[in-house]
Every structure is written in C-alpha cells, then in structure tokens.
Protein backbone atom coordinates (compact mmCIF):
# COMPACT_ATOMS: atom_id res chain seq x y z
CA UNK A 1 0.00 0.00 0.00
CA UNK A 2 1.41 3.48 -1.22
CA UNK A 3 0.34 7.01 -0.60
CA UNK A 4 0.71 8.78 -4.00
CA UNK A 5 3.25 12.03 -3.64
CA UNK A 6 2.30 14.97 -4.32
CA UNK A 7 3.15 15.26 -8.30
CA UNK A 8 1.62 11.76 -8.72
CA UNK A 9 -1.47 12.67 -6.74
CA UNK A 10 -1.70 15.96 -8.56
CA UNK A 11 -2.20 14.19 -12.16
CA UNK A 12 -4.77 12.88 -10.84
CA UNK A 13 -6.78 15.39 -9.32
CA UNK A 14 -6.49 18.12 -12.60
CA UNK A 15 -7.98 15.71 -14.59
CA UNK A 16 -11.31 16.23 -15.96
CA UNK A 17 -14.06 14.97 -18.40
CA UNK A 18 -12.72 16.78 -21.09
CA UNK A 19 -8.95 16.72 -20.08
CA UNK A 20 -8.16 12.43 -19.13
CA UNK A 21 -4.93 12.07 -17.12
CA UNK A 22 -3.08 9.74 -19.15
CA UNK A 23 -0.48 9.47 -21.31
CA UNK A 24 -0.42 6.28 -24.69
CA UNK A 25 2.22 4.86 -26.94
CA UNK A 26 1.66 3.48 -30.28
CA UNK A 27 4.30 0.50 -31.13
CA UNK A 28 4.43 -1.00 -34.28
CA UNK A 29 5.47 -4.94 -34.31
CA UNK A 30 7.27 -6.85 -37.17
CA UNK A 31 5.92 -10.46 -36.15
CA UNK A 32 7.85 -12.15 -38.26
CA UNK A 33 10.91 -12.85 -35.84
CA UNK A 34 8.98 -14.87 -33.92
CA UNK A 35 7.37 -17.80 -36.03
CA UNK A 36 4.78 -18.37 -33.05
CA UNK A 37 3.76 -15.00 -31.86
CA UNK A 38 0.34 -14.65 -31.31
CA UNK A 39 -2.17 -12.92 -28.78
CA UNK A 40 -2.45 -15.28 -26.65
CA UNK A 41 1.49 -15.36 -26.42
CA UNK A 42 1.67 -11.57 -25.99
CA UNK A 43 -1.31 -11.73 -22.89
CA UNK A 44 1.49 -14.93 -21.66
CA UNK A 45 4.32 -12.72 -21.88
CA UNK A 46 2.86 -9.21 -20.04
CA UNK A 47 1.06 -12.18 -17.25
CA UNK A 48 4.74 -13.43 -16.57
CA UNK A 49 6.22 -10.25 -16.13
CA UNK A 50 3.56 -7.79 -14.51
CA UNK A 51 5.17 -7.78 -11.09
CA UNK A 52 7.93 -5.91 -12.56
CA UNK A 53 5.83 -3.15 -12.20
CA UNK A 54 4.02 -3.56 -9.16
CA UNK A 55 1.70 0.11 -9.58
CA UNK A 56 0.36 -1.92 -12.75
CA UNK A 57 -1.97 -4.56 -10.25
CA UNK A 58 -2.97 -1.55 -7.86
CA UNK A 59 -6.05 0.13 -8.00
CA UNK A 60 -6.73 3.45 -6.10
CA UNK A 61 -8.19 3.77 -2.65
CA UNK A 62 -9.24 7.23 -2.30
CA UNK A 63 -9.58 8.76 0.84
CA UNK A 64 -13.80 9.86 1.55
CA UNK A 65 -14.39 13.58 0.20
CA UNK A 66 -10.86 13.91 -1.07
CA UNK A 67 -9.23 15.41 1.69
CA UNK A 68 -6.09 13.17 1.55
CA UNK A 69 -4.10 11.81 -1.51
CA UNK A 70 -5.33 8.50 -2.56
CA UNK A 71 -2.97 5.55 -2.11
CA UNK A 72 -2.76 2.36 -4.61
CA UNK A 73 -3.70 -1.02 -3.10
CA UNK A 74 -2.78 -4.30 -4.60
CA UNK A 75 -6.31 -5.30 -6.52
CA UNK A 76 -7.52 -8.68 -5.33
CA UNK A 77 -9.20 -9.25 -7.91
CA UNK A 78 -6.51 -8.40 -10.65
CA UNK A 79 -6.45 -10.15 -13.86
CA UNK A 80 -4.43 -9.32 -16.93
CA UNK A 81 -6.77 -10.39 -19.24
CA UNK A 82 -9.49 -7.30 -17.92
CA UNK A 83 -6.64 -4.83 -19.42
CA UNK A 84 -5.76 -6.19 -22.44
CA UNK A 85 -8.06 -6.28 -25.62
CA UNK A 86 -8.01 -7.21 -29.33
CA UNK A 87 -8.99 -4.73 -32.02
CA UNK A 88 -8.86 -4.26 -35.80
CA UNK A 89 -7.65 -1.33 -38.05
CA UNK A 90 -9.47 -0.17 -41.04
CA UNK A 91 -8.14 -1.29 -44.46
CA UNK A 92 -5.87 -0.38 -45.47
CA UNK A 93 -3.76 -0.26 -41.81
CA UNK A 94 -1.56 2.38 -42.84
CA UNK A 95 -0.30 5.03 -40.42
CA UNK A 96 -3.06 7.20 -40.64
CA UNK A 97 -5.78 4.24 -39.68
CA UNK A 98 -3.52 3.47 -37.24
CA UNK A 99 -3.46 7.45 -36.14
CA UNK A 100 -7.30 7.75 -36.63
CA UNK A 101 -7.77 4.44 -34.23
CA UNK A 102 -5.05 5.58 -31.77
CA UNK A 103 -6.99 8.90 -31.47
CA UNK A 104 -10.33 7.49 -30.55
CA UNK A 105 -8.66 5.04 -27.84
CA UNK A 106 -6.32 7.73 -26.31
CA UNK A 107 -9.82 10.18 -25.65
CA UNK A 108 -11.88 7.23 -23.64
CA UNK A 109 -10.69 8.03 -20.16
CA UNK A 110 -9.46 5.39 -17.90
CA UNK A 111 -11.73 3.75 -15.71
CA UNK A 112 -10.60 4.72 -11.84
CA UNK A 113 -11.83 1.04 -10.15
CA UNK A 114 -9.27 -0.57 -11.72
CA UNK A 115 -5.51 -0.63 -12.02
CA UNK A 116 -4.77 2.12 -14.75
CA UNK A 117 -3.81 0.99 -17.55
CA UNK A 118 -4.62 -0.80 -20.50
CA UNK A 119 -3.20 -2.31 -23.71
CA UNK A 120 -4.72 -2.58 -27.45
CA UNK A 121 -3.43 -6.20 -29.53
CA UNK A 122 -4.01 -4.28 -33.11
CA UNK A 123 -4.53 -6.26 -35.82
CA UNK A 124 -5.03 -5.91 -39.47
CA UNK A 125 -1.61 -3.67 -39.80
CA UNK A 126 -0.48 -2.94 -43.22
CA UNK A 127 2.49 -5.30 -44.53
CA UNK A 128 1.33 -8.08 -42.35
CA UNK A 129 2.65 -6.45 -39.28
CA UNK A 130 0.20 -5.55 -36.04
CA UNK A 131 0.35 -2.86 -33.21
CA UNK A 132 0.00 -2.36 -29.61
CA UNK A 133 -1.62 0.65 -28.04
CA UNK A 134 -0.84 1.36 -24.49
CA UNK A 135 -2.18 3.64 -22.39
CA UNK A 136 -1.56 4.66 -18.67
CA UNK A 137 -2.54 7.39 -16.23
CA UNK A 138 -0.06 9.96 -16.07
CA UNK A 139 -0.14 9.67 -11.90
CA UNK A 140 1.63 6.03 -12.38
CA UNK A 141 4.66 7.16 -14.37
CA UNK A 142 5.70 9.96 -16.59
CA UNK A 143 8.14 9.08 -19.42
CA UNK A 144 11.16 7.77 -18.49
CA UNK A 145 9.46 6.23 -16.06
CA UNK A 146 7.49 4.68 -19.42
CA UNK A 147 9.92 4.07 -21.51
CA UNK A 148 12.28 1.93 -18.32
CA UNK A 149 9.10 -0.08 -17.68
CA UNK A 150 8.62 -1.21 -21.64
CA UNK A 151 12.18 -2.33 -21.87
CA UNK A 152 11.13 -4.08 -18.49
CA UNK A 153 8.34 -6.25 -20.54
CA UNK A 154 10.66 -5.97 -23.47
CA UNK A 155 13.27 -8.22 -24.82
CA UNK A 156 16.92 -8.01 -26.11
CA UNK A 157 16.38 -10.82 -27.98
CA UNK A 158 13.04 -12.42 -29.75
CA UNK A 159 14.02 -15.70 -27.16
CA UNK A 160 14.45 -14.86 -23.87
CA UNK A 161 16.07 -16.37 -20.92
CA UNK A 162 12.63 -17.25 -18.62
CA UNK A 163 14.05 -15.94 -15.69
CA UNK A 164 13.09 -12.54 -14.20
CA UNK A 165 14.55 -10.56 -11.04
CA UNK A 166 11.90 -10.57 -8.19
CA UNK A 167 13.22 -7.33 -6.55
CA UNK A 168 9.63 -5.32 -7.05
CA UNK A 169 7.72 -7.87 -5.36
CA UNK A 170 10.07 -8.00 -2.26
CA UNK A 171 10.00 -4.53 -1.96
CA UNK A 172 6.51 -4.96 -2.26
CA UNK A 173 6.11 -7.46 0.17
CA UNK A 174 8.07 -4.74 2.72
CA UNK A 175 4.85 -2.17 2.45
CA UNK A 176 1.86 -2.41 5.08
CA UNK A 177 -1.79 -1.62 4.90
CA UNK A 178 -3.57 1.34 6.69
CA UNK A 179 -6.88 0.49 8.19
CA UNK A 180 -9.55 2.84 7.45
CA UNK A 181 -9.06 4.20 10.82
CA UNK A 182 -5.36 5.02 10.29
CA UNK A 183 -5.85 6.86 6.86
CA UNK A 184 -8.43 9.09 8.18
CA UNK A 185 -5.85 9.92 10.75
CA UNK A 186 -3.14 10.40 8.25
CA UNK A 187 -5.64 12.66 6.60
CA UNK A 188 -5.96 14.77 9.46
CA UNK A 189 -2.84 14.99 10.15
CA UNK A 190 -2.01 16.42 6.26
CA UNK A 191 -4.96 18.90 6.72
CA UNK A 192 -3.39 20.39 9.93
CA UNK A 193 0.02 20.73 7.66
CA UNK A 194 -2.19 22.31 5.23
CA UNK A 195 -1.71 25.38 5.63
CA UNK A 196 2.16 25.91 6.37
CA UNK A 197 2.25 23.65 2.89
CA UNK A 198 0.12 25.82 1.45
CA UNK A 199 2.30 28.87 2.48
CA UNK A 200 5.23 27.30 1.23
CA UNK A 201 3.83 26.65 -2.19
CA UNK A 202 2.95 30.20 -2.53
CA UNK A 203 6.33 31.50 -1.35
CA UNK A 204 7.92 29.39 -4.17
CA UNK A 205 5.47 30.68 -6.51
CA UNK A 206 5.98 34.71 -5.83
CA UNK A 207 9.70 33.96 -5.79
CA UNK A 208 9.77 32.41 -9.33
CA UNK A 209 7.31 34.99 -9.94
CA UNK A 210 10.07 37.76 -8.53
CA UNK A 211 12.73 35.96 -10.60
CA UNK A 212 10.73 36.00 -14.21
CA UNK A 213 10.41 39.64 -13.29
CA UNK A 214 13.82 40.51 -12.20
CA UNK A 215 15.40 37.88 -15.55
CA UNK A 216 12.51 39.44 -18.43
CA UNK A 217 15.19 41.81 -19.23
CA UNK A 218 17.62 39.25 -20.33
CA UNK A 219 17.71 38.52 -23.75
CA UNK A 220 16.01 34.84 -24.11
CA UNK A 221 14.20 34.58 -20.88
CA UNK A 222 10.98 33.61 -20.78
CA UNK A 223 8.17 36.29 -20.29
CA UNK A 224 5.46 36.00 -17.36
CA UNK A 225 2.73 33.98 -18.79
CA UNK A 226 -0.07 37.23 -19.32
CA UNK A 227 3.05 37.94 -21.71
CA UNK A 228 2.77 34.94 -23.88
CA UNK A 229 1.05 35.57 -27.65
CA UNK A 230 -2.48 33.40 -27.56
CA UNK A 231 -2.92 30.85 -30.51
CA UNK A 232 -5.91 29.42 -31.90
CA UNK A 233 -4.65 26.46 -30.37
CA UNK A 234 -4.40 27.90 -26.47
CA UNK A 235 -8.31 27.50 -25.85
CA UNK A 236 -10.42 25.62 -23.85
CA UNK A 237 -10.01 21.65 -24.55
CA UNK A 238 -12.52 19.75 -25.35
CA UNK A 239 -13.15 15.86 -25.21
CA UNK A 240 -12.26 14.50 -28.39
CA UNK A 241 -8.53 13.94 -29.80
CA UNK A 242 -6.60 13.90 -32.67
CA UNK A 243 -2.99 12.56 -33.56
CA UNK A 244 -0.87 12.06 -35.90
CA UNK A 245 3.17 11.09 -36.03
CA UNK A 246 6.42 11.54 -38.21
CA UNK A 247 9.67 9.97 -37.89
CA UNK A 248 13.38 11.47 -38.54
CA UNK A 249 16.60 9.89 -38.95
CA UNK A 250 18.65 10.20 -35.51
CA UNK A 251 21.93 10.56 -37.81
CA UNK A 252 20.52 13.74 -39.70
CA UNK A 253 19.84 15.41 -35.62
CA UNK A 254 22.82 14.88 -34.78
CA UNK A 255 24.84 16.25 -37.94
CA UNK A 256 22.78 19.37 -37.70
CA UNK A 257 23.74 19.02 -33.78
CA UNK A 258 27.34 18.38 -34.37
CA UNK A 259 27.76 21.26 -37.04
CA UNK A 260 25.83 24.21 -34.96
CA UNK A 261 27.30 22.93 -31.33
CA UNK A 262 23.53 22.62 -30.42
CA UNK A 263 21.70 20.09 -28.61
CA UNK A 264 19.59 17.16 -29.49
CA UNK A 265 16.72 18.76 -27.80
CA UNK A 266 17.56 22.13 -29.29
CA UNK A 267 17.12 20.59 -33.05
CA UNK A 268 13.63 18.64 -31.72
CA UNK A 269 12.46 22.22 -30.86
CA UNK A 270 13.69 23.97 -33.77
CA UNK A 271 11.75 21.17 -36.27
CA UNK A 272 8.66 21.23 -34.25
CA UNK A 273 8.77 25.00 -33.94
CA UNK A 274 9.29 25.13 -37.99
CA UNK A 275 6.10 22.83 -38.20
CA UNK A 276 3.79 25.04 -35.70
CA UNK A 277 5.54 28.33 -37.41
CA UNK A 278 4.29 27.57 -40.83
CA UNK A 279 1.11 26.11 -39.79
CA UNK A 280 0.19 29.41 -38.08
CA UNK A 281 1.32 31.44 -41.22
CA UNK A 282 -0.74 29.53 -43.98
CA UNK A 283 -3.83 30.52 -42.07
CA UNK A 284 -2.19 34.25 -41.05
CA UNK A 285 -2.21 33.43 -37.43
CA UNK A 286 1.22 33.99 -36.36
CA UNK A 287 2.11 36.39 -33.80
CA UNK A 288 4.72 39.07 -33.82
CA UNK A 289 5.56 38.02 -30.59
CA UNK A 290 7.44 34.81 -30.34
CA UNK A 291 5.67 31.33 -28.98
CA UNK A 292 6.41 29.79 -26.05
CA UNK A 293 7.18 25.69 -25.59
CA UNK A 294 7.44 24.28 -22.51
CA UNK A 295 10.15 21.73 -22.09
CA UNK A 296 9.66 18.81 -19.86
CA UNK A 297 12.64 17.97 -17.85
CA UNK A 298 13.62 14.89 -16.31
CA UNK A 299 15.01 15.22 -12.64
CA UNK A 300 16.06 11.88 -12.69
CA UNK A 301 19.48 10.22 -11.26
CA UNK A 302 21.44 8.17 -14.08
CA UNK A 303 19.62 4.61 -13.81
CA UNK A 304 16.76 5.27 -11.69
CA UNK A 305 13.68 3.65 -13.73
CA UNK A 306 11.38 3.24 -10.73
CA UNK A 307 7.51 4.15 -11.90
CA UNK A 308 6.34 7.72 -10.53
CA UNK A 309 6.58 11.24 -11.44
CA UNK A 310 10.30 12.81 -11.60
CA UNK A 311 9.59 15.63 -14.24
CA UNK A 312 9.59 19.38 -14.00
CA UNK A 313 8.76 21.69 -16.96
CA UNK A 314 10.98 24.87 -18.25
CA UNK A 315 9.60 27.58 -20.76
CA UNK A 316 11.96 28.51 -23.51
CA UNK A 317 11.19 31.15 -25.93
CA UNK A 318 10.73 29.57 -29.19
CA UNK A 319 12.10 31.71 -31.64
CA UNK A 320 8.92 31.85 -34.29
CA UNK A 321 9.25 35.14 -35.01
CA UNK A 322 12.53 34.54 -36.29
CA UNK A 323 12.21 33.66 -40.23
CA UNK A 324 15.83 31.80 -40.81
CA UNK A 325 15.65 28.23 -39.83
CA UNK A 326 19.34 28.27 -39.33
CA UNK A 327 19.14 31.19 -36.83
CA UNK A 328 16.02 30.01 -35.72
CA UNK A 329 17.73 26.95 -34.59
CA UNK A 330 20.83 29.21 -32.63
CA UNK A 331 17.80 31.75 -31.25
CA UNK A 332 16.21 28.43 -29.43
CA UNK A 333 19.73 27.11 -28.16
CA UNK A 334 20.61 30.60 -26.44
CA UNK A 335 17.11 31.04 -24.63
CA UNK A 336 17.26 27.27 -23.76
CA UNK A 337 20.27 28.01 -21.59
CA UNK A 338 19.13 31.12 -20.70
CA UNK A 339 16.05 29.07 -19.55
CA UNK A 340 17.49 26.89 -17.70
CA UNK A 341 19.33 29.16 -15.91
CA UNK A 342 16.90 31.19 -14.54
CA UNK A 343 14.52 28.01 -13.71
CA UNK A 344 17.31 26.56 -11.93
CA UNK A 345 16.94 29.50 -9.37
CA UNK A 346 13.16 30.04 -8.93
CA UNK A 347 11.63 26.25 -10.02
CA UNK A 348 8.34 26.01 -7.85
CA UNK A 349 7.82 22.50 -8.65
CA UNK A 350 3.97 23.29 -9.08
CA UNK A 351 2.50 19.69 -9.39
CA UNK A 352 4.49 18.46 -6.95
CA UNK A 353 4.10 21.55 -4.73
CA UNK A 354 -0.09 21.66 -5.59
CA UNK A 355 -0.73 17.80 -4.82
CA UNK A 356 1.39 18.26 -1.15
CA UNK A 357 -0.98 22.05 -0.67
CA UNK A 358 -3.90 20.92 -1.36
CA UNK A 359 -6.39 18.20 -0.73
CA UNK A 360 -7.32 16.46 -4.42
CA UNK A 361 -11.20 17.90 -3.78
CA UNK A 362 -9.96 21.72 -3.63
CA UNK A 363 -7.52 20.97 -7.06
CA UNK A 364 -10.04 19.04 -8.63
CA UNK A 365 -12.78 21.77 -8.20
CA UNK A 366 -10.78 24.73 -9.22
CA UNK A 367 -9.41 22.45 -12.24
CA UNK A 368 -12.93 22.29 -13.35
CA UNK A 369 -14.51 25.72 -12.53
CA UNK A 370 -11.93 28.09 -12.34
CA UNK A 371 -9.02 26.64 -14.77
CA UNK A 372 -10.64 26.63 -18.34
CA UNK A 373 -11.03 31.08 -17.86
CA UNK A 374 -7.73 31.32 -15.54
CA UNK A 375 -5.40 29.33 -17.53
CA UNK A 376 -4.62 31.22 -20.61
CA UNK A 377 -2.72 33.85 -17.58
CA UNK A 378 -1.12 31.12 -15.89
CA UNK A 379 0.18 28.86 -18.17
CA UNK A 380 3.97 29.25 -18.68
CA UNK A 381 3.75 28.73 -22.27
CA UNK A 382 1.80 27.63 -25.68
CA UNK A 383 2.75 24.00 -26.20
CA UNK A 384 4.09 21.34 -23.79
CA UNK A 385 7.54 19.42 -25.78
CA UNK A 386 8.85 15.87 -24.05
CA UNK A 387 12.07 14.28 -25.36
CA UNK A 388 12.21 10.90 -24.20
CA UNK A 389 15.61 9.03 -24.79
CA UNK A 390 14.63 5.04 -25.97
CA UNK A 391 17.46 2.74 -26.53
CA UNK A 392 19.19 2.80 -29.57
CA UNK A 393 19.16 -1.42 -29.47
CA UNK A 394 16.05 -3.37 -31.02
CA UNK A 395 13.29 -4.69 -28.77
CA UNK A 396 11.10 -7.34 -28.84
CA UNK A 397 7.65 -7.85 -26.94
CA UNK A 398 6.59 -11.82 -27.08
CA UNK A 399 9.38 -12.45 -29.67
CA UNK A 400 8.05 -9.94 -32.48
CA UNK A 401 10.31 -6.72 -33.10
CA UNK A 402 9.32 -3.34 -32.47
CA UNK A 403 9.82 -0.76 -35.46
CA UNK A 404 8.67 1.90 -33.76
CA UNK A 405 7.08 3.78 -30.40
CA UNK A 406 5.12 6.67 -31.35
CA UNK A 407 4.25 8.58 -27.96
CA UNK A 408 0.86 10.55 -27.02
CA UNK A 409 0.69 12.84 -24.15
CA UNK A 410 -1.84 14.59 -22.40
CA UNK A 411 -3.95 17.97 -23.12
CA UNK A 412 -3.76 20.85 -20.14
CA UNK A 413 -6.55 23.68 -19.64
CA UNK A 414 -5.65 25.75 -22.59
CA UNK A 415 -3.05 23.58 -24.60
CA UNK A 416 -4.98 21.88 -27.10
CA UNK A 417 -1.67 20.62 -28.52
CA UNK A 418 1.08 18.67 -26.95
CA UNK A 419 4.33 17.06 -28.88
CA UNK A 420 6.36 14.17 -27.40
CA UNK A 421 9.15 12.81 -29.00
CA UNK A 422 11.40 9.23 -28.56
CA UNK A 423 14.49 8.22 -29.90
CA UNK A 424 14.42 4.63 -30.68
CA UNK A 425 16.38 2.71 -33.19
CA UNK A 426 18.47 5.46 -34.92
CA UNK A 427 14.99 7.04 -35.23
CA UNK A 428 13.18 10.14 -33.85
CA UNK A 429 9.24 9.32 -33.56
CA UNK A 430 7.06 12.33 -33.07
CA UNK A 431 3.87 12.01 -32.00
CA UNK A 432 1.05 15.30 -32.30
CA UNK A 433 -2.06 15.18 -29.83
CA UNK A 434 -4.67 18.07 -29.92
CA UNK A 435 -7.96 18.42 -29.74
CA UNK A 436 -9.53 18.61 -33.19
CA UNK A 437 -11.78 21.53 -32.66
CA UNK A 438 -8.86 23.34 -32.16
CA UNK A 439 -6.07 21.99 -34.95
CA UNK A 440 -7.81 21.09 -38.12
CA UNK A 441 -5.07 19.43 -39.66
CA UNK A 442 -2.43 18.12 -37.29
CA UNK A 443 -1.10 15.77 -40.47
CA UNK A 444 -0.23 19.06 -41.35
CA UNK A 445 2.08 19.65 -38.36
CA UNK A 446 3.76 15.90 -38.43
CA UNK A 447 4.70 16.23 -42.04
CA UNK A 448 5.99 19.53 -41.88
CA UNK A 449 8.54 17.81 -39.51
CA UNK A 450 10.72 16.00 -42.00
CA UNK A 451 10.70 19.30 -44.32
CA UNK A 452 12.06 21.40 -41.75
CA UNK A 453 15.07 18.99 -40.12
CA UNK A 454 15.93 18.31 -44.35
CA UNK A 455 15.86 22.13 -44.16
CA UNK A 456 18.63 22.40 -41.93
CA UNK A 457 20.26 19.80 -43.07
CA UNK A 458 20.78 21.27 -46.30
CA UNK A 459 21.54 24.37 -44.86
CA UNK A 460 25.09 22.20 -43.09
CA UNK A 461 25.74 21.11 -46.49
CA UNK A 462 26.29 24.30 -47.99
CA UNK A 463 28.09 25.37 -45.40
CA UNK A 464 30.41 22.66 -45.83
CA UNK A 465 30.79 23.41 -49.31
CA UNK A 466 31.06 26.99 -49.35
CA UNK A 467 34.74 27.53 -50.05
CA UNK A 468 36.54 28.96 -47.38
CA UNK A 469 37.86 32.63 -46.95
C-alpha cells in the first residue's frame, strides 16, 4: 500500500471529463521474428512479467471527500486479461488508420476502479505487421518512467532467458496496509500541515514569480505567462482527440547538432517550432511576438527507472518570429540556456508543490470551474515538448520486433496541442495530440517535420561546401 506524492497525486486530481490524465504509446510490431507469436502469447508474456511493475496490479483507494491523496492497493481481484483487448484497423492499416484508431482510444478516459492501464493487440496492420496501443494514467509514471518499464516487458532478444529478477515484489512485500481508521488519521494529520504547505507553495510561486520579473530583461528569458502571444490552439479543450506522427533519422539530428554545437533537444524544438511556425502562417495566425514551448525535464538520477513522477517543466522562448531556420535553430539554443538558468533558481515545482498544498477535492474543483477562464494567464507557455531518450538497441515484446514507439501525451486547460518525442532505433518518432476543434489538420504539423530537419540539413551542407575565406 502506497500514498501517491504529491506530483503523482496531482495528475490525478487536474484531470477532468474533457482533459483524461493519461499518457499512450503506439508500437508497431514486425511479427515475423517470432514464427509463433500470437495474442495469446503476448497476454502470456505481459502475465509473466507484470510484477515488474508492481503500480500496474494496484487500484486506487481514495480517501472519503478527497481530503487526503489517494494511495494504490494491490487489486484482489486483478487479472491481466481485464486490461488487455483485441482490435482491428481499417483497411488499409496504414499510419493514418492506425493514427485515426489511436486517437479514438487515447480520448476514452481510464476507468478509476481498476488498475490504470490498459493495452490494445491491433490487428489488421499494413504489410502483415500488427500494433499495440498502451495507455496509462499519467499519476503512475511519466516518461522515463514509461519508456524503463517497456524495456522491463521488453526483450533483447526475440528468445528470452525465462528468468526474471523478483526485486519489485520484495519490496513490495516490505509495504503495510492502513486500516480505514489510520488513513483518516493520516488525513488529518495532512490537513493540519495544510496550511504551512500551502504557504510554502505560494512562497515558491511569488519567488519564481520575482525571478521572471527581475530575468525578463535578459535577452532569451521567458516572459510572465499574461506575456505569452495566444494561438488558436491555447483554448479551452474539449473531449475528443486527434494525432498524428512523423519519424526522422537520428543521424541527420545529430549532424545538424554536431555542425551548430547545439543540442539534441535544441534541433527537436527547432523542427517542431518550424512545423507550428508555418502552420500558423498559412492561415495568417502567427504572432509578432514569439511562442512559447514548454520543455519537460527529467530530474532523474542516471539509472533510476522506478515508476512515478520525476519531471519538471521549463519555458523557452521559441524563436517563431525569427524567419531563418538556421538562426532560428541558434535563437532556441541561447534562450534554452538562458532558460534553464533562470529556472534553476526560482523552479516552484507546481504539481508536486499543488498535490502536497492541497487536498485532491480543492484541485479538482478549481481544475474544473476556475481553470478553463484562468489558464490562458497562468500557463507558462503555448505547447508542452517531451524528449524521451529510448534505446538505440532493437526490442522485442513476445518475440516480435518493435519498429517503432510513437508517444501521445496529455492535453492541459488551454493547450490543445502537446508534442512528445522518442528516440528509438536510430529514429526520432514524433507524436502530435490536440484536440480537433482546435487543430484542423495536425497531419499538417507531423509532415511539416521532416521538411524542416531536411531544411537544416541542407543548410550544413552548404556550409560545408562553401569555399573557405
């Protein structure tokens, strides 16, 4: 039995009906490397290994009224089978099918009396391959978190060893229950902490607040969020979704990486800041003012892969009202650092310091009266960015190779767009979410995103064939 912390619990209690809490993953399988991989073999495989992930046979047990985080209690009742189903794509079972499916799976919210997750065996897959669609509630894992617990099911090879480390389930075995009697208590006892927590939150906010306003001078900081240009985009979300993905060669990042002394994540910005830029202009929507991403950042230690939240977020002006890709590109690497910097200083750690504050029935009420009208002032910027690193080593679920892991995200008050990207396989996947209402053609975004990394990489060639001076 587990107590959620606060960022975990948090996720949780901002979601709402027309905002779920959980984040997917599309994976595409080449069957073929294993002569007998089948369904039942896959439901076989995930039933063998679950325990490595022990928050994946917990359900919640949520404390009356809200007024304490919920914990996660082992389910008694937990089979595999309840999470995983079998599904079809429509003919052809090309990307987009696969896309147009993914969407309509990602929007059906989880359902909260049962261990969060669930996974989609997708058949009829173009080239006689299939698909898996995963989903999970952000408060579980965010993801690195993700990405460590699929190599966990995941193989090195398509024919395992059949042994597996037991570590989870003794550490498991180390946790005790609260009786009803001692979690009310425990709930008191956070409501009388209440409000020095609550104090403490809102010192950290006024001093990042105090150290936007003392850094918006510096060239590349990020303005205070009644600062940031609106999009048609930044509106209230609605229920439904829409995605769509593109994939890049690693190799072509990392020359254009190499040859500007940039970072990976600096190229993944400028491409997907080229692909928002010149969706804006076609329909004359652009704003003098630059956009704003917001760049999730892992606080992890080197190796740590246990499940939870470990993820703060930094906005970094995004350079759209800069017209040259190349300087674009140098424009986003400067006020990334710049960034940085300043976040470094004044991070408040909101989730984490909102799910400690506040009981989940206060966040989930102003989440879904106050939010929708207050966020376009509070949100730090226009679109949320993740860069998750993969391996760069082929994997195999049940024996059958994965070609690739195209990542969806979740949709906050306002942000009716979200990018996450993962490097897998000398590839970079990108996955778009949004809500429809709000981007009419998100195809439009993901295929702009090959154009604009061959963009700069044409732009390194000529350099290195312009003839020296």
């Amino acid at each position: 039995m587990e107590q959620l912390p606060g960022a975990d619990a948090a996720f949780l209690a901002i979601e709402t009906p027309e905002a779920p809490g959980h984040v997917g993953g599309l994976t595409l399988l080449d069957p073929t490397t294993s002569p007998d991989f089948s369904f039942d073999k896959l439901v076989a495989t995930i039933s063998e290994r679950i325990h490595l992930a022990p928050r994946l046979t917990q359900t919640l047990r949520e404390v009356p009224l809200g007024l304490d985080r919920p914990y996660l209690v082992d389910d008694p009742d937990f089979d595999v089978r309840n999470h995983i189903r079998r599904i079809g794509v429509s003919s052809p079972g090309g990307l987009r099918e696969l896309a147009e499916l993914a969407s309509y799976l990602h929007a059906r919210p989880l359902h909260r009396d049962r261990p969060l997750w669930e996974l989609w065996f997708i058949e009829g897959v173009s080239d006689g391959r299939c698909a898996l669609f995963m989903k999970s509630h952000h408060c579980l894992m965010d993801g690195t978190a993700g990405a460590g617990m699929g190599e966990l099911i995941c193989d090195l090879e398509p024919e395992p060893p059949a042994a597996f480390a037991t570590a989870a389930d003794e550490e498991r075995d180390g946790q005790r229950n609260y009786s009803s009697l001692e979690i009310g208590l425990r709930a008191a006892v956070h409501l009388a902490q209440g409000p020095r927590k609550t104090l403490g939150f809102g010192a950290k906010l006024l001093r990042q607040t105090a150290g936007m306003l003392f850094n918006s001078s510096t060239e590349g900081a990020p303005p205070l969020p009644t600062s940031i240009p609106a999009t048609s985009f930044n509106r209230d979300v609605g229920p439904r979704r829409a995605f769509a993905a593109a994939s890049v060669a690693l190799d072509d990042v990392k020359t254009v990486k190499n040859h500007y002394e940039v970072t990976v994540n600096d190229v993944v910005l400028a491409i997907t800041g080229t692909a928002i830029r010149n969706y804006l202009l076609a329909r004359n929507e652009l704003p003098e003012e630059s956009l704003v991403s917001i760049i999730a950042v892992s606080k992890r230690a080197e190796g740590d892969g246990a499940l939870g939240n470990q993820v703060t977020t930094v906005p970094c002006v995004w350079a759209s009202d800069e017209p040259d890709p190349v300087e674009r590109l140098k424009k986003i690497h400067h006020n990334a650092a710049v960034s940085k910097e300043v976040c470094a200083n004044y991070d408040a750690e909101l989730l984490s310091g909102m799910g400690e504050a506040f009981p989940p029935v206060l966040t989930n009420l102003f989440m879904r009266n106050f939010a929708p009208s207050l966020a376009p002032a509070m949100t730090p910027g226009n679109v949320l960015v993740s860069n998750v690193r993969g391996t760069p080593v082929p994997l195999y679920v049940a024996g059958a190779r994965i070609e690739t892991m195209y990542p969806l995200s979740i949709l906050m008050p306002s942000q009716g767009l979200n990018i996450t990207v993962v490097s897998y396989m000398g590839k970079v996947d990108v996955g778009f979410i949004a809500d429809p209402d709000l981007v009419e053609d998100i195809w439009e975004l993901a295929e702009a995103v090959p154009r604009a990394l061959a963009e700069l990489v044409e732009a390194v060639e000529k350099e290195l064939q312009a003839p020296r001076a």
